[in-house]
Protein backbone atom coordinates (compact mmCIF):
# COMPACT_ATOMS: atom_id res chain seq x y z
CA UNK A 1 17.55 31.69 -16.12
CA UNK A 2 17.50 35.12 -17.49
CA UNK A 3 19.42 35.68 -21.11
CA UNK A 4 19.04 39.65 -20.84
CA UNK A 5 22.02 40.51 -19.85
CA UNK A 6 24.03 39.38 -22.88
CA UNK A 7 24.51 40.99 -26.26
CA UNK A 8 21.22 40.81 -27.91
CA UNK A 9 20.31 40.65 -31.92
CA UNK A 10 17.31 43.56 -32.14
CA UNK A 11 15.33 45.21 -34.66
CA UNK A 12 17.45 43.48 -37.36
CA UNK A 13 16.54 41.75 -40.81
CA UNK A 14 18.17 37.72 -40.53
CA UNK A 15 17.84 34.66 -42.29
CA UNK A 16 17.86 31.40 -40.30
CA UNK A 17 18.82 28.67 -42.95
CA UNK A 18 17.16 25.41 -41.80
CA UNK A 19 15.17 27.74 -39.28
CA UNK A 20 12.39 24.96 -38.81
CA UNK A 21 15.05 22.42 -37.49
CA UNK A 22 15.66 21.98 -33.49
CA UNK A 23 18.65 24.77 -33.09
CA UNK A 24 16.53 26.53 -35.90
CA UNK A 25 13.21 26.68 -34.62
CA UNK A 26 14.91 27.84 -31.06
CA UNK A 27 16.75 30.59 -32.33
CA UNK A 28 13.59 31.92 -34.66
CA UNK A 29 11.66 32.62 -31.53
CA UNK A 30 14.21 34.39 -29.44
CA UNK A 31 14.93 37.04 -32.26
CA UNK A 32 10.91 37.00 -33.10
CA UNK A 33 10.79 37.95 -29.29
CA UNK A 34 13.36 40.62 -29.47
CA UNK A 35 11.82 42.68 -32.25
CA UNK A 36 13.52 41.07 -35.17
CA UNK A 37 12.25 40.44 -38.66
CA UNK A 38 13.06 36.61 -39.39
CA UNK A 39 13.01 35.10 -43.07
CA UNK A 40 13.73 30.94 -42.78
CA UNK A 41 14.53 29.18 -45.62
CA UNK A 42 14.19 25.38 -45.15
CA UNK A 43 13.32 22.41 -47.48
CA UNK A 44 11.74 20.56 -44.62
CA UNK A 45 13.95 17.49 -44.65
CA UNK A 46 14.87 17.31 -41.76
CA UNK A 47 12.93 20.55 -40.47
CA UNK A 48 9.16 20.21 -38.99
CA UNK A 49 6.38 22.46 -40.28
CA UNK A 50 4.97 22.23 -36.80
CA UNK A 51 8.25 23.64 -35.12
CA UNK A 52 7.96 27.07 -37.33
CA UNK A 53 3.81 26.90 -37.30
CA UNK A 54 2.98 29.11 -33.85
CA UNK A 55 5.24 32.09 -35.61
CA UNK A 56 2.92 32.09 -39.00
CA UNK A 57 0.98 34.69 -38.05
CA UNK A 58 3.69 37.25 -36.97
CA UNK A 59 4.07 40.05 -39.21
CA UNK A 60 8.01 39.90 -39.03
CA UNK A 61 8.06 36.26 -40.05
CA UNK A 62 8.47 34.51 -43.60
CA UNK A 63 8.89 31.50 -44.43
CA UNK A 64 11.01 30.34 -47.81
CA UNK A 65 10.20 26.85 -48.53
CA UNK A 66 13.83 26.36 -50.56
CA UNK A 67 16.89 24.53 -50.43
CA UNK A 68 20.32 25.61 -49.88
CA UNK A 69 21.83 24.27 -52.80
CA UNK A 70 19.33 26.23 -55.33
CA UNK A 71 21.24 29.57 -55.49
CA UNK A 72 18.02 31.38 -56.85
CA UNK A 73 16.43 30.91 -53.64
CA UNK A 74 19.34 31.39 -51.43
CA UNK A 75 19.36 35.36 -53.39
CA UNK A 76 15.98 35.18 -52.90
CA UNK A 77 16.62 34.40 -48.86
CA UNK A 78 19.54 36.66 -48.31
CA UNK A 79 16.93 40.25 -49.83
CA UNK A 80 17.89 42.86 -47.25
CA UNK A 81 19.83 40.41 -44.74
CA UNK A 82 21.85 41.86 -42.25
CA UNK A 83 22.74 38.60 -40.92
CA UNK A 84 22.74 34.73 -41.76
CA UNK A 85 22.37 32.28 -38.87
CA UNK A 86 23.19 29.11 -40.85
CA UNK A 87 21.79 26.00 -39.62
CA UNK A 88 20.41 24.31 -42.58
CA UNK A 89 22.55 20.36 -42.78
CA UNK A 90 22.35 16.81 -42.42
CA UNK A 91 23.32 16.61 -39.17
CA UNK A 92 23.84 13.20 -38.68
CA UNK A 93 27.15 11.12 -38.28
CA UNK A 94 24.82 7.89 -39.18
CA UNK A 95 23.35 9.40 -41.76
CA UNK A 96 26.66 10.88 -43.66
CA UNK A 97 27.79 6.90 -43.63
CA UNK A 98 24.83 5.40 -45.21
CA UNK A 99 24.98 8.53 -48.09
CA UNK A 100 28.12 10.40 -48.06
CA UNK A 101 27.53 11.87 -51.44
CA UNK A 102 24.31 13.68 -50.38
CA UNK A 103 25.59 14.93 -46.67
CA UNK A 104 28.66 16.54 -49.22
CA UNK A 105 26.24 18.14 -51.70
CA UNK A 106 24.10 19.34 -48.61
CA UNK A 107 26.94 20.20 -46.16
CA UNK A 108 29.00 21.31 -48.71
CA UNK A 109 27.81 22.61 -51.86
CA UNK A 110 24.94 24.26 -50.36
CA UNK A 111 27.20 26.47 -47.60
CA UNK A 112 28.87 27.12 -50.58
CA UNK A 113 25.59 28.58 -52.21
CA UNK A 114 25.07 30.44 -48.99
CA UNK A 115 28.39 32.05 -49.05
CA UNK A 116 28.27 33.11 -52.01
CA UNK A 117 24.98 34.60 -51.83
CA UNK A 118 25.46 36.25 -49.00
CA UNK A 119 28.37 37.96 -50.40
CA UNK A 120 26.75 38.87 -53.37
CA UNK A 121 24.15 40.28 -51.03
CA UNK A 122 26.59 42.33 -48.98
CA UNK A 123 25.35 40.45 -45.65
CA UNK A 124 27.14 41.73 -42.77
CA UNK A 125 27.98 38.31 -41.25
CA UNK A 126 27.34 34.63 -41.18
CA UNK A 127 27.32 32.53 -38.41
CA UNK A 128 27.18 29.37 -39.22
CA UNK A 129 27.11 25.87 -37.15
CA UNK A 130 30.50 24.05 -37.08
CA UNK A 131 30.83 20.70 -35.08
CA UNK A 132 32.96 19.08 -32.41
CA UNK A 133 32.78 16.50 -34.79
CA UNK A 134 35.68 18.06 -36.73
CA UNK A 135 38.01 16.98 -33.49
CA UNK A 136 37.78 13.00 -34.94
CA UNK A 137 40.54 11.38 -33.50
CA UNK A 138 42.53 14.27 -32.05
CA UNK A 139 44.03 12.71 -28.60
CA UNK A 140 44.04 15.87 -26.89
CA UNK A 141 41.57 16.48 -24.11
CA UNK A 142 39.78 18.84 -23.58
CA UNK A 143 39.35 19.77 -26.80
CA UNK A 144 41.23 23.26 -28.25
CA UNK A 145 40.19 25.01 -31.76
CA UNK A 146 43.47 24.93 -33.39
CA UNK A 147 44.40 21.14 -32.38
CA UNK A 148 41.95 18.57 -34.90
CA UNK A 149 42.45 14.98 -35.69
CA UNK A 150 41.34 13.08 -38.68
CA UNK A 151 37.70 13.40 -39.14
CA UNK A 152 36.20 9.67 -38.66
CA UNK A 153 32.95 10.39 -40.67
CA UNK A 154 32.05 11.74 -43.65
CA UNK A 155 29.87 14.47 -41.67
CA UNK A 156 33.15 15.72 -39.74
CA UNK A 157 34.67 15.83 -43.34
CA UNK A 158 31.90 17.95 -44.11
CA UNK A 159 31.87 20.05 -41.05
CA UNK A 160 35.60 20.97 -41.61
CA UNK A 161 35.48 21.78 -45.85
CA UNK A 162 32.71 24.60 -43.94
CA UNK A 163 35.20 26.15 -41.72
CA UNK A 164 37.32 26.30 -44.70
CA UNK A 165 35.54 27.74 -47.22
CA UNK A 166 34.08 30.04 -44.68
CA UNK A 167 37.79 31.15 -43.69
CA UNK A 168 38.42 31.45 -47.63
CA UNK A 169 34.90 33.65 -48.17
CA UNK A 170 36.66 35.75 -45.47
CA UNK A 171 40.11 35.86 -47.10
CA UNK A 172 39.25 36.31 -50.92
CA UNK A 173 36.05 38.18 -50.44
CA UNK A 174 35.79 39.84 -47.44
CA UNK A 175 32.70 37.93 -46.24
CA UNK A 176 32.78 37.85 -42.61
CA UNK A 177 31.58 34.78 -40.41
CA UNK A 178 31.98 33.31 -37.09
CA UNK A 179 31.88 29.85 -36.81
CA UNK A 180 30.71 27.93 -33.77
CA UNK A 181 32.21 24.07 -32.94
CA UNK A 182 28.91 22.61 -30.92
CA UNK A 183 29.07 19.86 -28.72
CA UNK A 184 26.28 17.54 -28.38
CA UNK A 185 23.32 20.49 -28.56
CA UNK A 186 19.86 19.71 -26.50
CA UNK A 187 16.38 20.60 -25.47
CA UNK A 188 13.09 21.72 -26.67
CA UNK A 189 11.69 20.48 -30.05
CA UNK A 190 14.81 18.07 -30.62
CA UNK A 191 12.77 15.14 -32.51
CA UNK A 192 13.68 11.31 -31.19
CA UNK A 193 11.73 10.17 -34.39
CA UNK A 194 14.16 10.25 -36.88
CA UNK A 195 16.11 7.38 -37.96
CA UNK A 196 18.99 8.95 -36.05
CA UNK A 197 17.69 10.59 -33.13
CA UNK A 198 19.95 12.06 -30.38
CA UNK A 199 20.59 10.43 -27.96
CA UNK A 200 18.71 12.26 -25.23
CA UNK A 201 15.38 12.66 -26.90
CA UNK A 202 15.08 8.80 -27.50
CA UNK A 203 16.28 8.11 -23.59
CA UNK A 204 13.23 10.91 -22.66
CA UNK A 205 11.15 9.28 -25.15
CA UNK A 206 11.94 5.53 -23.99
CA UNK A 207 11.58 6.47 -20.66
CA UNK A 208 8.25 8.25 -20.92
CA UNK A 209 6.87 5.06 -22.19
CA UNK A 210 8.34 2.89 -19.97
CA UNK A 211 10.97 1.35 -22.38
CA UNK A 212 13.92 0.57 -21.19
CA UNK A 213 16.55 2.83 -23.40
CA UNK A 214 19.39 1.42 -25.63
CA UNK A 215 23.08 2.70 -24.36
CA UNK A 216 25.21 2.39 -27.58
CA UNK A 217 28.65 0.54 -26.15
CA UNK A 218 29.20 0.01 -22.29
CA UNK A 219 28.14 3.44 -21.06
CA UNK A 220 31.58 4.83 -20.43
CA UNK A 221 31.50 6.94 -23.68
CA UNK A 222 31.37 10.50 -22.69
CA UNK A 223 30.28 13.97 -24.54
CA UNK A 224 30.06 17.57 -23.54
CA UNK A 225 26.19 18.31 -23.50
CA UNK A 226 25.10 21.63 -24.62
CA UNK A 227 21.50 23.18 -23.47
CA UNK A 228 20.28 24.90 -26.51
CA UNK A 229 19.78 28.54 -24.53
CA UNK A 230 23.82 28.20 -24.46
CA UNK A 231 23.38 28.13 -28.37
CA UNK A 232 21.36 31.55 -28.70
CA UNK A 233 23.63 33.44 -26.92
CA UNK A 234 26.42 32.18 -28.60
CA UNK A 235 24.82 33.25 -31.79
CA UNK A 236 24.27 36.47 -30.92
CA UNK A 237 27.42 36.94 -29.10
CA UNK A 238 29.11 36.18 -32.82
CA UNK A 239 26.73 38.01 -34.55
CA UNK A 240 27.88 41.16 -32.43
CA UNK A 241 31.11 40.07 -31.98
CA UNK A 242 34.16 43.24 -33.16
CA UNK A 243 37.26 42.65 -34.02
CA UNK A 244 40.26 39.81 -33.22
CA UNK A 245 36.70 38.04 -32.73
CA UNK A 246 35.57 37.66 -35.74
CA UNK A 247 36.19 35.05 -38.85
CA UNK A 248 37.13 32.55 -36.19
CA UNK A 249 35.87 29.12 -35.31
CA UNK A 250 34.75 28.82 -30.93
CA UNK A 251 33.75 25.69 -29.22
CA UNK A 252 30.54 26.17 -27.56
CA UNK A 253 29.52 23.52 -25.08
CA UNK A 254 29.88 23.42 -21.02
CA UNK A 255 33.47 22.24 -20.92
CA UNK A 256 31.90 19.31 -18.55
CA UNK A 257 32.07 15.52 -19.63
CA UNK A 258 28.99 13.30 -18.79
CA UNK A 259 28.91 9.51 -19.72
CA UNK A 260 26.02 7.79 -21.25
CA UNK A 261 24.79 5.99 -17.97
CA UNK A 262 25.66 9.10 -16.42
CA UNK A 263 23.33 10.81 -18.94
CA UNK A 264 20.94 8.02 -18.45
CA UNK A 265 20.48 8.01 -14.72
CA UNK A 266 20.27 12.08 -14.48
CA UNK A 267 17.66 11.64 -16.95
CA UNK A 268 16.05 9.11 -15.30
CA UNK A 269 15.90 10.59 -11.90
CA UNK A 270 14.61 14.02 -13.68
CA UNK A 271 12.08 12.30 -14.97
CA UNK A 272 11.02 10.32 -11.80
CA UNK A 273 10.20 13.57 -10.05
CA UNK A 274 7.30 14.21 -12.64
CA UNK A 275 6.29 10.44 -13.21
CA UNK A 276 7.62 8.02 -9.59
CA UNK A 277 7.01 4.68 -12.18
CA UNK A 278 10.09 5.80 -14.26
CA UNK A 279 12.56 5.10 -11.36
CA UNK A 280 12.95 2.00 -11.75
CA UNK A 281 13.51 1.43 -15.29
CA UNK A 282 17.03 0.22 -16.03
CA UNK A 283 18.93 0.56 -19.73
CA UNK A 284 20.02 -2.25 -21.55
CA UNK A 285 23.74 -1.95 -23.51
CA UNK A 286 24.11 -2.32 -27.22
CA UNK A 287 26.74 -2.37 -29.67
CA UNK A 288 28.84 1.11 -30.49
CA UNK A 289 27.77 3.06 -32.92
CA UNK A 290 29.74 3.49 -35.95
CA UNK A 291 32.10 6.41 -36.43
CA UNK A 292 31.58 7.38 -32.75
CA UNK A 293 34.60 8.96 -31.18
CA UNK A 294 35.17 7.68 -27.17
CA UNK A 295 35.27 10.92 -25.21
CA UNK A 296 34.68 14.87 -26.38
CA UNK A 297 35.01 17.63 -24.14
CA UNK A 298 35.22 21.07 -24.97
CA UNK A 299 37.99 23.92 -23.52
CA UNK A 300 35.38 27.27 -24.06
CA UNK A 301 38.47 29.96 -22.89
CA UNK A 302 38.28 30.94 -26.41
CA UNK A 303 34.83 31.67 -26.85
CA UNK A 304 35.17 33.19 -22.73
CA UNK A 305 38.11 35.45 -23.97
CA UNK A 306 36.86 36.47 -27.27
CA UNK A 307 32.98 36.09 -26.80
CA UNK A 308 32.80 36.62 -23.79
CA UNK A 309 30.65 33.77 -23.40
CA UNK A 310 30.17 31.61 -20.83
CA UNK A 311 27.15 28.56 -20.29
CA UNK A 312 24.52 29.81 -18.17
CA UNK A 313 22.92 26.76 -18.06
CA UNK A 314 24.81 23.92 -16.97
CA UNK A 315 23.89 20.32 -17.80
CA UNK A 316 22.02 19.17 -14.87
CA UNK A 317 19.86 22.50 -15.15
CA UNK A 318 19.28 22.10 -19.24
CA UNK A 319 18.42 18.55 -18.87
CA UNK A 320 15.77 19.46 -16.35
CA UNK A 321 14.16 21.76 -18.31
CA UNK A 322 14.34 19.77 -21.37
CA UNK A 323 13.06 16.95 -18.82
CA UNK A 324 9.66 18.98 -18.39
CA UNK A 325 9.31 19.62 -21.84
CA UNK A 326 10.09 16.08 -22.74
CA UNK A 327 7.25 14.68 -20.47
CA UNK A 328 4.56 17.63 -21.55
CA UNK A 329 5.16 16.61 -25.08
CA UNK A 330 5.72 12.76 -25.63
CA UNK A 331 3.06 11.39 -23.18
């Protein structure tokens, strides 16, 4: 599908924090593409030196091996930054419950450092990634901006104290930002090796091998999956955004629900075009996953009205591509 027709970020100086991540890595080689000059900062945490390698030896790349909470570096980062696309976290609901203290002094503290050196920089806007996460235990569905629950990890906690300082940047400072609520992001160079993998590279991954995948719970849980192309439009679309749309927090997602096993077996059957074998391979049900919420779904006619964005890839089409690039890069 063909991205041309939207806003696009050109001939501009931006900083990708946590640019050799999935979302990251994605974003770095659209704007490389369209004429950009790209500076990533990344500490390589949770980043992949291999996801950032094939754009080494462009002349309107550098790389900042840094992290966000050092505010040295982030001044260093921010030198002649028009924008900030801010993507460097721990982005892991798991992960925040095993060590809530770090996810707050990473989540936290450093988009704290990045605000503030971004201001300090006069940066003409951050975007930075928000989470449906934030929704917790909100009853309402789908889900609407101004209607959260009570964050049921300490990574929603996290997600939210963003939004918030970002709105207070914006109040106290001036600093604008757009803020973008994703829902359950996927596709090209997201790992399934880390301790806690998304769910749809470790089904792909599983299912190239001829493993049968783990479902966490009964399969009835559902999410709003979110092709990653979706993502780089959305980030340009609120890094070019005027007015009424800016310093304001958008769900971007599909606004479609899938379940698990509905995840599973469109997977499966993706999968089982390239490779026959992997049709019959069934999942086998574990226990939920801690801090999980039952159902998210997103309502986008905020980010329609005010964006004007709207998913040109729907789930079925993302998970096919992802699908091919899946099977071309874990066999």
């Amino acid at each position: 599908m063909n991205m041309s027709d939207g806003p696009k970020l050109e001939h501009r100086r931006i900083l990708v924090t946590g640019g050799a991540g999935f979302i990251g890595s994605n974003l770095v080689e659209r704007l490389l593409a369209q004429d950009n000059e790209v500076v990533v900062l990344d500490n390589f945490s949770t980043g992949k030196r291999e996801n950032v390698a094939p754009f080494a030896g462009d002349a309107r790349f550098t790389l900042l091996e840094g992290d966000i909470r050092d505010a040295a570096r982030c001044r260093q980062a921010m030198a002649g930054v028009e924008f900030v696309l801010h993507y460097a976290a721990l982005g892991s609901v798991p992960g925040s419950i095993a060590d809530p203290v770090l996810a707050a002094d990473v989540n936290i503290t450093g988009t704290v450092q990045v605000l503030q050196a971004a201001r300090e920089a006069k940066v003409r806007r951050v975007v930075y990634a928000a989470s449906s996460a934030t929704y917790g235990d909100a009853r309402r569905l789908p889900q609407v901006e101004e209607e959260i629950g009570r964050p049921l990890s300490p990574y929603a906690v996290t997600k939210f104290a963003d939004e918030l300082f970002a709105g207070n940047f914006a109040e106290l400072f001036g600093l604008e930002s757009v803020g973008l609520r994703f829902f359950n992001v996927f596709g090209p160079r997201q790992d399934p090796g880390g301790a806690y993998a998304a769910v749809i590279p470790l089904f792909a991954q599983a299912l190239i091998a001829h493993r049968a995948p783990t479902i966490n719970g009964d399969g009835s849980f559902s999410r709003d999956y979110t092709y990653v192309e979706n993502v780089i439009e959305a980030n340009q679309r609120a890094a070019l955004a005027e007015g009424e749309a800016v310093n304001q927090v958008y769900n971007i997602a599909c606004g479609t629900a899938t379940t698990l096993t509905e995840l599973f077996e469109t997977l499966r059957r993706l999968l089982a075009e390239l490779e026959p074998e992997i049709a019959g391979i069934e999942a086998v049900y574990g226990p939920e996953r801690e801090g999980d919420i039952p159902h998210s779904v997103a309502d986008i006619s905020k980010a329609r009205r005010l964006l004007g964005y709207a998913p040109r890839f729907g789930v079925r089409e993302g998970l096919a591509a992802a699908a091919r690039w899946y099977y071309e890069h874990l066999r």
